[in-house]
N, C-alpha and C. Protein backbone atom coordinates (compact mmCIF):
# COMPACT_ATOMS: atom_id res chain seq x y z
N UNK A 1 0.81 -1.19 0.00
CA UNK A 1 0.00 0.00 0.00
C UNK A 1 0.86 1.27 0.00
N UNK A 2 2.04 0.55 0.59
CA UNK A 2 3.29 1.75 0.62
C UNK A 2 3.01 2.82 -0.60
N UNK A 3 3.48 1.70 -1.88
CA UNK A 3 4.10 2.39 -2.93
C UNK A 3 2.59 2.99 -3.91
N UNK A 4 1.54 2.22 -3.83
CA UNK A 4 0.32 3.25 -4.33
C UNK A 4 0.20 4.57 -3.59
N UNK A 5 0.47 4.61 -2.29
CA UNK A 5 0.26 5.76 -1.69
C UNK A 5 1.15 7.18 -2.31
N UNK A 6 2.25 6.73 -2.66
CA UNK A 6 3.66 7.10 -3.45
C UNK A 6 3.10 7.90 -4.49
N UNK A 7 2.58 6.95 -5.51
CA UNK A 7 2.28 7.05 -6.46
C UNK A 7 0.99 8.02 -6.71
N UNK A 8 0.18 8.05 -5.58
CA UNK A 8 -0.85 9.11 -5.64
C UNK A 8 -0.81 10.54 -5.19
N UNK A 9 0.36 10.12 -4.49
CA UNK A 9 1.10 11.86 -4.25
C UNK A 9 1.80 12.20 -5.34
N UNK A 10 2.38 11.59 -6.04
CA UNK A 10 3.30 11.98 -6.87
C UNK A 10 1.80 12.37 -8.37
N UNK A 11 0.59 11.60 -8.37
CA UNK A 11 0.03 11.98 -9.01
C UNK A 11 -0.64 13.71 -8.99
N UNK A 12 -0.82 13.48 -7.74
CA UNK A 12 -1.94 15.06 -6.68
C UNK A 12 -1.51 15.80 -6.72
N UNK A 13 0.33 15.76 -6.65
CA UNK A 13 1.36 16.94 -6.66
C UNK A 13 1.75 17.37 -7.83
N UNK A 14 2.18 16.40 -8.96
CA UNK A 14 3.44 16.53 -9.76
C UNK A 14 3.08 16.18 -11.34
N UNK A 15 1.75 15.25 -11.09
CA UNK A 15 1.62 14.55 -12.36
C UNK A 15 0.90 13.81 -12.63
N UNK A 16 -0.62 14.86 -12.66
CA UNK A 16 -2.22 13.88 -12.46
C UNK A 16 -2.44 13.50 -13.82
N UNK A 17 -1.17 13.95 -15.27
CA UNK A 17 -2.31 12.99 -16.45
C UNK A 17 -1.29 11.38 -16.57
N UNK A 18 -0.38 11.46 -15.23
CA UNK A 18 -0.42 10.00 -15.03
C UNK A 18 -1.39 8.85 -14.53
N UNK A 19 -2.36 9.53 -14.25
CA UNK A 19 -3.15 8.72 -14.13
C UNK A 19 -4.39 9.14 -15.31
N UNK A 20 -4.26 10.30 -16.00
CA UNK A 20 -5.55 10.84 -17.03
C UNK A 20 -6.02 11.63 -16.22
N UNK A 21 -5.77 12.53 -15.74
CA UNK A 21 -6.54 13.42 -14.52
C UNK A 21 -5.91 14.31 -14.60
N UNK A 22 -7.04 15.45 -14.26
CA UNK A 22 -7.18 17.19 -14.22
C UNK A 22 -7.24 17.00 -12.92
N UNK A 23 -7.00 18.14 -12.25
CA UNK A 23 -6.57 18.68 -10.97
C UNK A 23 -7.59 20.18 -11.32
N UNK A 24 -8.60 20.79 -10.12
CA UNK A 24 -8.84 21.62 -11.23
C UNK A 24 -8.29 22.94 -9.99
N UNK A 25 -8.74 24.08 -10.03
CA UNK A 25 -7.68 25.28 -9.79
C UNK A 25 -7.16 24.95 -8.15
N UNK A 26 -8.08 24.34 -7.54
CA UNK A 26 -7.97 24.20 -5.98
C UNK A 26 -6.87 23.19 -5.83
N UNK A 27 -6.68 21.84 -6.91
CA UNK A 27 -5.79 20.75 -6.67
C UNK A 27 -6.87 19.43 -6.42
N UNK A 28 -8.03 19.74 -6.58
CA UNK A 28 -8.70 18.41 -6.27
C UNK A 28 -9.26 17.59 -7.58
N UNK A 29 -9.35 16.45 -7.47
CA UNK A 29 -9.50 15.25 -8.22
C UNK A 29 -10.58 14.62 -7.88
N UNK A 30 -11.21 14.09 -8.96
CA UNK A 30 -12.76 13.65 -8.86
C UNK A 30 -11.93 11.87 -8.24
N UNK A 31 -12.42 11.45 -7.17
CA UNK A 31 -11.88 10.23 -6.40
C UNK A 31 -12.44 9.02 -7.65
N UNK A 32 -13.52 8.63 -8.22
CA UNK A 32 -13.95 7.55 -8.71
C UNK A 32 -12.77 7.59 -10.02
N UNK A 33 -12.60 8.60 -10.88
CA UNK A 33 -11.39 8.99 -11.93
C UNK A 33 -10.18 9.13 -11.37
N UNK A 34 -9.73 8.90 -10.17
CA UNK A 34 -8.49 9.11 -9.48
C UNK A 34 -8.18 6.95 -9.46
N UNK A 35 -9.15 6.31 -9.08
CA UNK A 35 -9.46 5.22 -8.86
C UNK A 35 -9.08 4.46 -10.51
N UNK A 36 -9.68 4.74 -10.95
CA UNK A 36 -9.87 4.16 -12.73
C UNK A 36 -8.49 4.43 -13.35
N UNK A 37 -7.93 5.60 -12.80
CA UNK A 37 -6.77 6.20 -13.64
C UNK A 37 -5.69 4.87 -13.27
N UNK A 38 -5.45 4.95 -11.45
CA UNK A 38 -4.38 4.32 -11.22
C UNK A 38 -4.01 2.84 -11.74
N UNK A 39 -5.52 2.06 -11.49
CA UNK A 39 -5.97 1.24 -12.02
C UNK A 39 -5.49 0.76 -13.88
N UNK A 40 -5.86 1.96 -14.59
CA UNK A 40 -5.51 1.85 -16.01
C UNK A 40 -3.70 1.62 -15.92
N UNK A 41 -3.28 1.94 -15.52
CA UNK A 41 -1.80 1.68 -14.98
C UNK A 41 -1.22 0.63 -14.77
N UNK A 42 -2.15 -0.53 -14.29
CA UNK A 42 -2.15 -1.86 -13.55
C UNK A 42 -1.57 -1.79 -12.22
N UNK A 43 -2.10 -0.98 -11.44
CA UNK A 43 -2.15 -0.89 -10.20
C UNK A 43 -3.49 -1.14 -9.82
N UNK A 44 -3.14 -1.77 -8.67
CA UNK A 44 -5.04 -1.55 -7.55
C UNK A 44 -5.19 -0.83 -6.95
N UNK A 45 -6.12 -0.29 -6.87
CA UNK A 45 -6.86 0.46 -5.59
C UNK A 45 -8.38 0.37 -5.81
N UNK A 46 -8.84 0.54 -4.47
CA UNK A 46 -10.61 0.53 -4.50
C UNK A 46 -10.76 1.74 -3.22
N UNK A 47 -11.76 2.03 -3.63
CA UNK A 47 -12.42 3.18 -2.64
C UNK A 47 -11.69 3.03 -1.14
N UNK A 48 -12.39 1.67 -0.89
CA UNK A 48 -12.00 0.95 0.78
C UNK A 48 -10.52 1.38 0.34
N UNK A 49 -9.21 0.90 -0.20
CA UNK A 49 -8.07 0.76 -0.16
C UNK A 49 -7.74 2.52 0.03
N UNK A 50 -8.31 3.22 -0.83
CA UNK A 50 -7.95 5.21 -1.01
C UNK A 50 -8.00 5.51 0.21
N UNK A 51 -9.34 5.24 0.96
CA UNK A 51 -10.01 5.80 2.01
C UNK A 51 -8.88 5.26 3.52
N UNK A 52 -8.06 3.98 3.46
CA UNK A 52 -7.45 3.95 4.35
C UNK A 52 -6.03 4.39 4.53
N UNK A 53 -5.72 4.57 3.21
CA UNK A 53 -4.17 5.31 2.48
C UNK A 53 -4.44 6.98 3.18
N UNK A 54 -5.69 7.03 2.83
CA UNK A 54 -5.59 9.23 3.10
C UNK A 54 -5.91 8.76 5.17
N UNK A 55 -6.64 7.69 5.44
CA UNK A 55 -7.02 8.17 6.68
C UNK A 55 -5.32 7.70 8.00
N UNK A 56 -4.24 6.60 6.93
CA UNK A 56 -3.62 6.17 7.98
C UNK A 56 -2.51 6.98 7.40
N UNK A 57 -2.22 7.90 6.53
CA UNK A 57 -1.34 8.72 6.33
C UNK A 57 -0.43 9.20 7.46
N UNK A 58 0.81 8.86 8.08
CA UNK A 58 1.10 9.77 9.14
C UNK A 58 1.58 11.24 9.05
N UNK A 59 1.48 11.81 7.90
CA UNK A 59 2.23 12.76 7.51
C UNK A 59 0.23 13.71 6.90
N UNK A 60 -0.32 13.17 6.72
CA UNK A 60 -1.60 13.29 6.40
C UNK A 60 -1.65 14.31 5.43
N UNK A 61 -1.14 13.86 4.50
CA UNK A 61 -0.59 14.04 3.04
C UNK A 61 -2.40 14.93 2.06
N UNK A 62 -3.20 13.93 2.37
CA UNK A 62 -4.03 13.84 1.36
C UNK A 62 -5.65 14.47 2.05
N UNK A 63 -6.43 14.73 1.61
CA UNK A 63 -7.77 15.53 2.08
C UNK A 63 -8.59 14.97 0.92
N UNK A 64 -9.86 14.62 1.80
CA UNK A 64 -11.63 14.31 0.49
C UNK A 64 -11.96 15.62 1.49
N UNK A 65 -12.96 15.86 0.40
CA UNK A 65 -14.14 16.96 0.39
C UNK A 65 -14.92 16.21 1.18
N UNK A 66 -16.14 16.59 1.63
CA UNK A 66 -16.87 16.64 2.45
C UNK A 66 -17.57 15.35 1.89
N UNK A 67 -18.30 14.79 0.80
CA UNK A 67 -19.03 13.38 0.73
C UNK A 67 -17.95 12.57 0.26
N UNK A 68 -16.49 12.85 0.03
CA UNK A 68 -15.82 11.95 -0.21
C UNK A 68 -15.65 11.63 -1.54
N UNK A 69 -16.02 12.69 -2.83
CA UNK A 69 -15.89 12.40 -4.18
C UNK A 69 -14.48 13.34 -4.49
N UNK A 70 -14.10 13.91 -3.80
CA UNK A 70 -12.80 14.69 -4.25
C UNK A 70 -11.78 14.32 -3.20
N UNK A 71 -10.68 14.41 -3.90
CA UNK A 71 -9.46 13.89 -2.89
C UNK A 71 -8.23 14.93 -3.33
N UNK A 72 -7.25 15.45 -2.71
CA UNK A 72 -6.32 16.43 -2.51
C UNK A 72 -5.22 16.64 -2.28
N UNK A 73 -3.57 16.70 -2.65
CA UNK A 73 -3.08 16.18 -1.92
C UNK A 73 -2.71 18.18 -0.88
N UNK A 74 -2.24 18.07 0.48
CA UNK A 74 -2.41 19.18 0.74
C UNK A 74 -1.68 20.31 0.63
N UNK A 75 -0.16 19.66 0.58
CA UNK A 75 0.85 20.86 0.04
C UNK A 75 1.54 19.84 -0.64
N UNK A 76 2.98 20.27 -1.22
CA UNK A 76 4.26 19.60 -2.35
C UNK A 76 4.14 19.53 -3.51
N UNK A 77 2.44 20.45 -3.48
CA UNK A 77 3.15 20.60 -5.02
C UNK A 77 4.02 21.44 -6.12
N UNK A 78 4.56 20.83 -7.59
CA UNK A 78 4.94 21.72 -8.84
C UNK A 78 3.90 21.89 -9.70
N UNK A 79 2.97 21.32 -9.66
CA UNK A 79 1.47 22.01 -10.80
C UNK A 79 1.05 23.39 -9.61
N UNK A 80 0.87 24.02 -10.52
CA UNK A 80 -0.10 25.26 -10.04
C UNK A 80 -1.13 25.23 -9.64
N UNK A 81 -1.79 25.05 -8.06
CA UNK A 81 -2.49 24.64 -8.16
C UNK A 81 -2.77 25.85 -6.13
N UNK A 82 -3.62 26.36 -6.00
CA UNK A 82 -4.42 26.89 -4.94
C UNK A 82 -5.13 25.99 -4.18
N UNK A 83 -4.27 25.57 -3.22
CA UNK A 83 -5.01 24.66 -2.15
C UNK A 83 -5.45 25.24 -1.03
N UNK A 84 -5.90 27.01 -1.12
CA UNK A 84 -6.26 27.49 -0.25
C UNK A 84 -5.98 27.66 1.45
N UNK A 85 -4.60 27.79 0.88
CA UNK A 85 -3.85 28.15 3.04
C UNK A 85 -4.16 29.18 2.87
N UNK A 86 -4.28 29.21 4.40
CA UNK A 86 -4.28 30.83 5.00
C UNK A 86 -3.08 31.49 5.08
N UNK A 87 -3.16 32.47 5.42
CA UNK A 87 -1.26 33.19 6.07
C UNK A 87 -1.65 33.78 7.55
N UNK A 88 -0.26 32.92 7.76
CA UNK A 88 -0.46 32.59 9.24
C UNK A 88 0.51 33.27 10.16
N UNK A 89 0.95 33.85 10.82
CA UNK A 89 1.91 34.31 12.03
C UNK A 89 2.36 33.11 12.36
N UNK A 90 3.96 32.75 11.84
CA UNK A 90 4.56 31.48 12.60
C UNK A 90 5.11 31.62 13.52
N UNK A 91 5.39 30.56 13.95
CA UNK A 91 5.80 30.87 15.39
C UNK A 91 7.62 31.29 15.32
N UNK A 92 7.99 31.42 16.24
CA UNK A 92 9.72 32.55 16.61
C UNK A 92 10.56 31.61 15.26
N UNK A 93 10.41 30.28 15.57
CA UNK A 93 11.27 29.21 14.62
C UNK A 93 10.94 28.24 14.54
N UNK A 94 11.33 27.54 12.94
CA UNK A 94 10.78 26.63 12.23
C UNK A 94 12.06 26.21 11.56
N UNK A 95 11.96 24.54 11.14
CA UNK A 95 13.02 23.92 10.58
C UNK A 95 12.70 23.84 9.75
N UNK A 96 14.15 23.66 8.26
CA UNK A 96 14.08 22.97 7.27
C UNK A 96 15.25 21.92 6.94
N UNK A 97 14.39 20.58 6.81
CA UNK A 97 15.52 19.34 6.68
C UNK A 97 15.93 19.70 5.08
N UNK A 98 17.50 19.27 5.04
CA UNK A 98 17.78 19.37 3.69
C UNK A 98 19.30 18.23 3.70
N UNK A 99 19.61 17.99 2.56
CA UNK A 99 20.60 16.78 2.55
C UNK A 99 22.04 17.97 2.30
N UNK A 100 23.07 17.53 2.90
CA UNK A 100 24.36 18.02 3.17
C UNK A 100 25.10 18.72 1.95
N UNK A 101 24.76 17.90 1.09
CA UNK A 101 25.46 18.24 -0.30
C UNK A 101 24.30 19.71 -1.00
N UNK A 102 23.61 19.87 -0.31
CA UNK A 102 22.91 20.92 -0.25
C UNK A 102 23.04 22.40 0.09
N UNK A 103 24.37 22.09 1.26
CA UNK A 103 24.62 23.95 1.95
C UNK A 103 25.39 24.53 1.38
N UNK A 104 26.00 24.55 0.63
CA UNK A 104 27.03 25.55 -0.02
C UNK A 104 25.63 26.22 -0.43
N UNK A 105 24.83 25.75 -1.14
CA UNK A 105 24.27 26.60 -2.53
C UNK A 105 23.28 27.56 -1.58
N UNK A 106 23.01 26.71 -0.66
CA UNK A 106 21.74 27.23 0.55
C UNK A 106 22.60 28.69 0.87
N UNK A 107 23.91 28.30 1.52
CA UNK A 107 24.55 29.24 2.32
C UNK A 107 24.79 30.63 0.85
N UNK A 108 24.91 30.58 -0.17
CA UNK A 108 24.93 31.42 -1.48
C UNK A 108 23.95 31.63 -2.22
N UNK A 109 22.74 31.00 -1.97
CA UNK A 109 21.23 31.74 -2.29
C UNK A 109 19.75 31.46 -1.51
N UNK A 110 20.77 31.00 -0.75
CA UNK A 110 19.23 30.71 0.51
C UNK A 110 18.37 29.84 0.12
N UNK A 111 16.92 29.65 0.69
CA UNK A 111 16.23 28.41 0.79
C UNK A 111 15.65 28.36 -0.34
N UNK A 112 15.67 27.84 -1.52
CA UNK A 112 14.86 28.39 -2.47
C UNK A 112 13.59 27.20 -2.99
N UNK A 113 13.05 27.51 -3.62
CA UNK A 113 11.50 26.22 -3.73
C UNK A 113 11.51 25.17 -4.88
N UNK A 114 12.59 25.73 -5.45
CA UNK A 114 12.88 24.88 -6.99
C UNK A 114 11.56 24.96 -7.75
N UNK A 115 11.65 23.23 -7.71
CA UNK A 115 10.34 22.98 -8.61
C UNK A 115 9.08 23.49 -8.30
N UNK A 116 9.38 23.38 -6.78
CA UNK A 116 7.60 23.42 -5.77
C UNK A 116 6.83 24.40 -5.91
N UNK A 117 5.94 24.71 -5.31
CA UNK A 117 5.60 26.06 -4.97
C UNK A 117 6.02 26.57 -3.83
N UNK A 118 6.25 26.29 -3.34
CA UNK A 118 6.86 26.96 -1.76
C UNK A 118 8.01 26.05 -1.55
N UNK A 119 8.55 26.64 -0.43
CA UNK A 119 9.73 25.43 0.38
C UNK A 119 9.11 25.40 1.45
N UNK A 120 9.39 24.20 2.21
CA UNK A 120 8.70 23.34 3.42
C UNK A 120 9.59 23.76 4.27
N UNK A 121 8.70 24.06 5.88
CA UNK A 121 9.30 24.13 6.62
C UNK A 121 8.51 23.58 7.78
N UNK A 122 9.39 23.15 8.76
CA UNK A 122 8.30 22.30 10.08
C UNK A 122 8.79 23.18 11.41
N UNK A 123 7.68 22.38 12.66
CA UNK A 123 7.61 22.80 13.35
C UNK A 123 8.63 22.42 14.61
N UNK A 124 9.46 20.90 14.19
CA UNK A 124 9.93 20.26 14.93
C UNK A 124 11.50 20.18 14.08
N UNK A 125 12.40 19.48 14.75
CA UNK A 125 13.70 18.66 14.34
C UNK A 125 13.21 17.49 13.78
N UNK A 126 12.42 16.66 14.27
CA UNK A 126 12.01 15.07 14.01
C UNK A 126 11.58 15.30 12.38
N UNK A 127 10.92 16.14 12.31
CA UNK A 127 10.56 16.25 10.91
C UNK A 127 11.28 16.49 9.90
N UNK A 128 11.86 17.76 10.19
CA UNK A 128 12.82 18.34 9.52
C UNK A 128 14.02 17.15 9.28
N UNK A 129 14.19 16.43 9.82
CA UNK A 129 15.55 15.19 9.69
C UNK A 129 15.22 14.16 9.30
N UNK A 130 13.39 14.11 9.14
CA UNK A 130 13.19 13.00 7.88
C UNK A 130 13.44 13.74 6.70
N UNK A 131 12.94 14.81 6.57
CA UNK A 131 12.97 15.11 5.44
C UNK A 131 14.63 15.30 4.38
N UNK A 132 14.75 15.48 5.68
CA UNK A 132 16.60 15.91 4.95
C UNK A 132 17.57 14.13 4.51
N UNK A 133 16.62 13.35 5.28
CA UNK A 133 17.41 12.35 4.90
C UNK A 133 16.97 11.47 3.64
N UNK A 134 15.21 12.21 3.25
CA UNK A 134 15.09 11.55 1.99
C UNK A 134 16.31 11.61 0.89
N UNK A 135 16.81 12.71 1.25
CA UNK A 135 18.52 13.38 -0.32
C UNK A 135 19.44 13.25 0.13
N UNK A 136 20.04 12.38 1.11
CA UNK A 136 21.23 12.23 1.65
C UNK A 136 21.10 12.57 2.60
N UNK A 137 22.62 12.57 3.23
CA UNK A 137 23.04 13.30 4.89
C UNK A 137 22.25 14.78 5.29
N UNK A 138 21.55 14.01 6.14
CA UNK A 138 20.85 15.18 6.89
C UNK A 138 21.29 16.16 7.54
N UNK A 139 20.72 17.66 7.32
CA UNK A 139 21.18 18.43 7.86
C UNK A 139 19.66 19.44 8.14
N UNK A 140 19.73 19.86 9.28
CA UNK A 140 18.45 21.01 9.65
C UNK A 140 18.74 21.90 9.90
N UNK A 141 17.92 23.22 9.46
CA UNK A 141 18.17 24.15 9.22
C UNK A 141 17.21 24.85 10.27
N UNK A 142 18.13 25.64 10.85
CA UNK A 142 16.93 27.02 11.84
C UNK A 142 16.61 27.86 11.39
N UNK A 143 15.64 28.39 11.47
CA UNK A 143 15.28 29.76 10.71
C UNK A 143 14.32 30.47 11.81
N UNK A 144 14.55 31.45 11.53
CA UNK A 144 14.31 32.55 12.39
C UNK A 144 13.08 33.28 11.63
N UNK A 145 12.06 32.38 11.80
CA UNK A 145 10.57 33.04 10.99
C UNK A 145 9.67 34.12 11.23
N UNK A 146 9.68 34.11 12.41
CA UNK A 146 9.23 35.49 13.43
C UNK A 146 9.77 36.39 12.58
N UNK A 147 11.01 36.69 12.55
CA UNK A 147 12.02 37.81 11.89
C UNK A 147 11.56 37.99 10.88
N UNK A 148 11.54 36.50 9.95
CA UNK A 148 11.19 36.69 8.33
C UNK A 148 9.61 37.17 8.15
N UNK A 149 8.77 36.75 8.76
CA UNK A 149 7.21 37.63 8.87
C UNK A 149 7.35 39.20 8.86
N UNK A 150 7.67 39.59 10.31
CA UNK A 150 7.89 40.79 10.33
C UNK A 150 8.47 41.55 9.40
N UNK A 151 9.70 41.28 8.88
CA UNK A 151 10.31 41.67 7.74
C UNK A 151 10.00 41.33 6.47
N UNK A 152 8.19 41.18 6.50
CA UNK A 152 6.98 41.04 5.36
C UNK A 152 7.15 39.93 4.51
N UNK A 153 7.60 38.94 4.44
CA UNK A 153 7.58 37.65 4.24
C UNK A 153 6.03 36.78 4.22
N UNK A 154 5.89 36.12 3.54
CA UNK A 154 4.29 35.34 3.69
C UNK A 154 4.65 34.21 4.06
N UNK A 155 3.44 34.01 5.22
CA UNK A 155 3.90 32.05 5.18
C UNK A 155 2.24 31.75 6.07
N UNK A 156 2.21 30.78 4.91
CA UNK A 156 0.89 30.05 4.79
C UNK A 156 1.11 28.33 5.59
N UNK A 157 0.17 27.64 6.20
CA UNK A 157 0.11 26.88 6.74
C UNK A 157 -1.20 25.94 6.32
N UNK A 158 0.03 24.30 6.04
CA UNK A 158 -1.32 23.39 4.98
C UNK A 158 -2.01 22.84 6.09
N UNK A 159 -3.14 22.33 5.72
CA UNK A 159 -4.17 21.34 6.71
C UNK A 159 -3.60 20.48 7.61
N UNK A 160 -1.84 19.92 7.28
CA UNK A 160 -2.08 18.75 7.74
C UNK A 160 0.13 19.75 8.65
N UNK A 161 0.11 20.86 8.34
CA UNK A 161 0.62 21.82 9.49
C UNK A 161 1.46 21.78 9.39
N UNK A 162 2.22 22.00 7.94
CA UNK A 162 3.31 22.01 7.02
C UNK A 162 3.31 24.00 6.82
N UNK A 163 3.87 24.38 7.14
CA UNK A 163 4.60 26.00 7.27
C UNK A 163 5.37 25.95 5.78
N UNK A 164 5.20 26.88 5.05
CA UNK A 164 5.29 27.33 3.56
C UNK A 164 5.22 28.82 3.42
N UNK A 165 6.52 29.07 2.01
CA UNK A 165 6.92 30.48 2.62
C UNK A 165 7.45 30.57 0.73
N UNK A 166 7.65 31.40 0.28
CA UNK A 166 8.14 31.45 -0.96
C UNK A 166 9.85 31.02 -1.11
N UNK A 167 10.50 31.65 -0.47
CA UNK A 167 11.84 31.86 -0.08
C UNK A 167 12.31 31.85 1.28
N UNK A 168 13.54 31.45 1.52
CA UNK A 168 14.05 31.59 2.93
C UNK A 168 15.69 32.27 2.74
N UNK A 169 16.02 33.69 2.56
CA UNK A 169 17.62 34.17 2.59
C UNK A 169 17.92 33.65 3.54
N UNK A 170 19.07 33.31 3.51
CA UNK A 170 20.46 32.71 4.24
C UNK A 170 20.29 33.37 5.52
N UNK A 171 20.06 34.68 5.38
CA UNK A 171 20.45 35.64 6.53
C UNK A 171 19.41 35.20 7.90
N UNK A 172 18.41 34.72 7.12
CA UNK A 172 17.22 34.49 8.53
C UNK A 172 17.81 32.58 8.81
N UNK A 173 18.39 32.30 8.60
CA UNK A 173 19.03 30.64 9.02
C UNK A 173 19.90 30.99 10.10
N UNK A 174 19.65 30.76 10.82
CA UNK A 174 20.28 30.98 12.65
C UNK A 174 20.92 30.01 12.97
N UNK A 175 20.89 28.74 12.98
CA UNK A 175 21.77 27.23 12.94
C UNK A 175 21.38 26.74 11.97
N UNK A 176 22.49 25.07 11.79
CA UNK A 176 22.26 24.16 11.55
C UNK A 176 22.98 23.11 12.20
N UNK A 177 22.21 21.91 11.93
CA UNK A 177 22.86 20.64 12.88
C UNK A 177 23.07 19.41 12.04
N UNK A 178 23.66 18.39 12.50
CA UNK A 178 23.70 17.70 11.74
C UNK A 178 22.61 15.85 12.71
C-alpha cells in the first residue's frame, strides 16, 4: 500500500495525467477517476483501499471533500495549483531538513522552492531530519521566521501543518545541525 500511496502523491502533486486526470484550480480530483486512472496503470486500488491510504497517512498528506468524491493532496506541489492556506503568524522558529550536499548553494542563495511552490518548513527537528534524509546526509536548518514575517515575508500553513513560505535568505538561518 506503501508504494500506491507514493504514487498518488506523486500523481496530486506533480503529475495527475499520469493517471488521465485534471486537478482543477484548488488541486482536487474527482476520487472515482483518481481510482480508474491508477488502475488503467495496472495498479489496484478501491475506494476501501484510497479511504485507508488518506485516513492512515502519518504525515496526512491527502484531504476528500466533504461526501468523499474529491481527494487532494495538501501541500508539495509543482502544478499550479491553490489549495487554499491561510497566512499565518509562525511561530519565533521553524526547521528545514535538507541533505548536506545541499549547503554551499543554501549558504549562497538561501532556501529556495525549486520545482515546488513553496519550500517546506516544520515545526519540529524530528521532521525536519526525515525530510533531509530523503537526499542524503541530513542536515536542519533554523530559521528565524518570526524575523522573516515581520520583515513582510508570507507564510501560509497546509491542513495537515506544514509551514510554507516562498523563499528563505540565508540571513534568517540561525543554525544548523547535523
Amino acid at each position: 500500500m506503501k508504494n500506491i500511496s507514493k504514487f498518488i502523491a506523486y500523481i496530486l502533486r506533480h503529475n495527475p495525467s499520469a493517471a488521465g486526470l485534471e486537478l482543477d484550480e484548488h488541486g482536487w480530483a474527482d476520487v472515482g477517476a483518481l481510482i480508474v486512472g491508477i488502475c488503467k496503470t495496472g495498479r489496484f486500488i478501491d475506494i476501501r483501499m484510497l479511504e485507508e491510504i488518506v485516513q492512515t497517512d502519518n504525515k496526512h498528506r491527502f484531504d476528500f471533500n466533504a461526501d468523499h468524491t474529491e481527494i487532494r493532496a495538501n501541500q508539495g506541489h509543482s502544478v499550479k495549483v491553490n489549495v487554499e492556506m491561510k497566512v499565518c503568524t509562525p511561530p519565533d522558529v521553524l526547521y528545514h531538513g535538507t541533505a548536506k550536499k545541499y549547503i554551499e548553494s543554501i549558504r549562497r542563495d538561501g532556501i529556495l522552492k525549486k520545482s515546488r511552490n513553496y519550500v517546506h518548513l516544520s515545526k519540529d527537528t524530528e521532521t525536519a531530519i526525515k525530510v533531509g534524509r530523503r537526499h542524503g546526509e541530513a542536515v536542519v536548518l533554523k530559521i528565524h521566521a518570526r524575523q522573516m514575517y515581520e520583515d513582510g515575508y508570507i507564510f501560509l500553513c497546509s491542513a495537515n501543518g506544514v509551514w510554507q513560505t516562498e523563499q528563505v535568505p540565508f540571513k534568517y538561518v540561525i543554525g544548523e545541525s547535523l
